[in-house]
Protein backbone atom coordinates (compact mmCIF):
# COMPACT_ATOMS: atom_id res chain seq x y z
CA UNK A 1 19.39 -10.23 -9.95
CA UNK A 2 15.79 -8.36 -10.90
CA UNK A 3 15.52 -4.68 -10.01
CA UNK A 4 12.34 -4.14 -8.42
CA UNK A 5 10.80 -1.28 -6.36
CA UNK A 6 8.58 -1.93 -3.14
CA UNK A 7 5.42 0.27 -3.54
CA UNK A 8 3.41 1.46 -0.20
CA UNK A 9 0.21 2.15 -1.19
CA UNK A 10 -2.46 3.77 2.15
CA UNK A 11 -6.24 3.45 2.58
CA UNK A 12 -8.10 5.90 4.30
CA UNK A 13 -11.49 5.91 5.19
CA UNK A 14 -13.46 8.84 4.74
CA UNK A 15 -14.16 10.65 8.34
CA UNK A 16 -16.34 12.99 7.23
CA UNK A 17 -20.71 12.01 6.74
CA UNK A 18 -21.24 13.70 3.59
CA UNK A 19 -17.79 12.30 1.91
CA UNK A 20 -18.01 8.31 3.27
CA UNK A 21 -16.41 5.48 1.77
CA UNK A 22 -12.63 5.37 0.93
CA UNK A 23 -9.72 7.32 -0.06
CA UNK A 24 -6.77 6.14 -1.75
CA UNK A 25 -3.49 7.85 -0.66
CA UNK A 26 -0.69 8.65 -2.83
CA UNK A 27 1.72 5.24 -3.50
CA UNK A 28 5.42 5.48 -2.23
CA UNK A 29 8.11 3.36 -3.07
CA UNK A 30 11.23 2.25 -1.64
CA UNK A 31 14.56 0.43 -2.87
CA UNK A 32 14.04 -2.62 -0.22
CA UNK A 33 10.95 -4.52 1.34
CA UNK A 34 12.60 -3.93 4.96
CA UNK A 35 12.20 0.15 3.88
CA UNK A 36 8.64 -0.38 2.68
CA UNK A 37 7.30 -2.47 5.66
CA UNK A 38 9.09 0.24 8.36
CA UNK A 39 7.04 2.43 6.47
CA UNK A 40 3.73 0.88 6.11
CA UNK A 41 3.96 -0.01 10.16
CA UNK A 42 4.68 4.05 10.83
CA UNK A 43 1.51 5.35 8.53
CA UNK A 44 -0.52 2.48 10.45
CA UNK A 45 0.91 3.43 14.03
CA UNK A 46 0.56 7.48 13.50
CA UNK A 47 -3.20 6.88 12.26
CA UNK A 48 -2.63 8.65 9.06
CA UNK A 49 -4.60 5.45 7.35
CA UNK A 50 -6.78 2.75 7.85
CA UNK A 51 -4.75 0.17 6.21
CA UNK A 52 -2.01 -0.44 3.62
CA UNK A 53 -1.28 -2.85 0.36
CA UNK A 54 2.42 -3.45 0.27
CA UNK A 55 3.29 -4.93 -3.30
CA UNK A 56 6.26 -5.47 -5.23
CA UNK A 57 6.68 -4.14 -9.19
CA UNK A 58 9.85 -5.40 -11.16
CA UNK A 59 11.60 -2.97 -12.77
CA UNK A 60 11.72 -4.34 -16.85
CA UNK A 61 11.11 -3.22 -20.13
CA UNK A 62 8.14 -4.98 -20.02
CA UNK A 63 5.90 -4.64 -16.56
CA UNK A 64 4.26 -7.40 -15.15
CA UNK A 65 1.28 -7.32 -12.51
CA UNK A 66 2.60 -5.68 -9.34
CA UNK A 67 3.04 -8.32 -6.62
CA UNK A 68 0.64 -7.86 -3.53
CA UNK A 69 3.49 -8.61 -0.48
CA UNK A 70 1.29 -7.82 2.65
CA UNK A 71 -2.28 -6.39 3.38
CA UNK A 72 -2.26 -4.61 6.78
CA UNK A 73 -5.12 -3.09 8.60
CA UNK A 74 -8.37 -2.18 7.64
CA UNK A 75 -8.80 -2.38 3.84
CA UNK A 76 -11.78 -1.67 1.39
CA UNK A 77 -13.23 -5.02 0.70
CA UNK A 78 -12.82 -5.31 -3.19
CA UNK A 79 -9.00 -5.49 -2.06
CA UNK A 80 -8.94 -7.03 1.42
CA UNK A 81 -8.57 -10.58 0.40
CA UNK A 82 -6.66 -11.53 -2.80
């Protein structure tokens, strides 16, 4: 069995006129998807982001390309479709 680590990362777009366009919110990662999407769905339902990329990174010696798992929300376009 692979180790791998579910990663959370948030998009937040920028409230404020003078400092528009996106913000990208510190990643979080989790030991299971399940974790990761109860996670995703509570920064989405609180309104502390826009939108969220959940991916998933196997743990190895050498890294691949993280794995995108789920978009949710309201994304910047250079990453809402894949």
């Amino acid at each position: 069995m692979k180790a791998a680590l579910y990663v959370v990362i948030g998009f937040a777009r920028g409230r404020e006129r003078r400092r528009g366009g996106w913000h990208r919110l510190a990643e979080q990662g989790f030991a299971t998807r399940r974790l990761a999407e109860e996670h995703a769905a509570r920064l989405l339902a609180r309104g502390r982001t826009d939108g969220v990329i959940l991916a998933r990174q196997e743990i190895r010696p050498d890294p691949e390309e993280p794995v995108i798992l789920a978009r949710l929300g309201e994304l910047p376009a250079e990453l809402a479709e894949g």
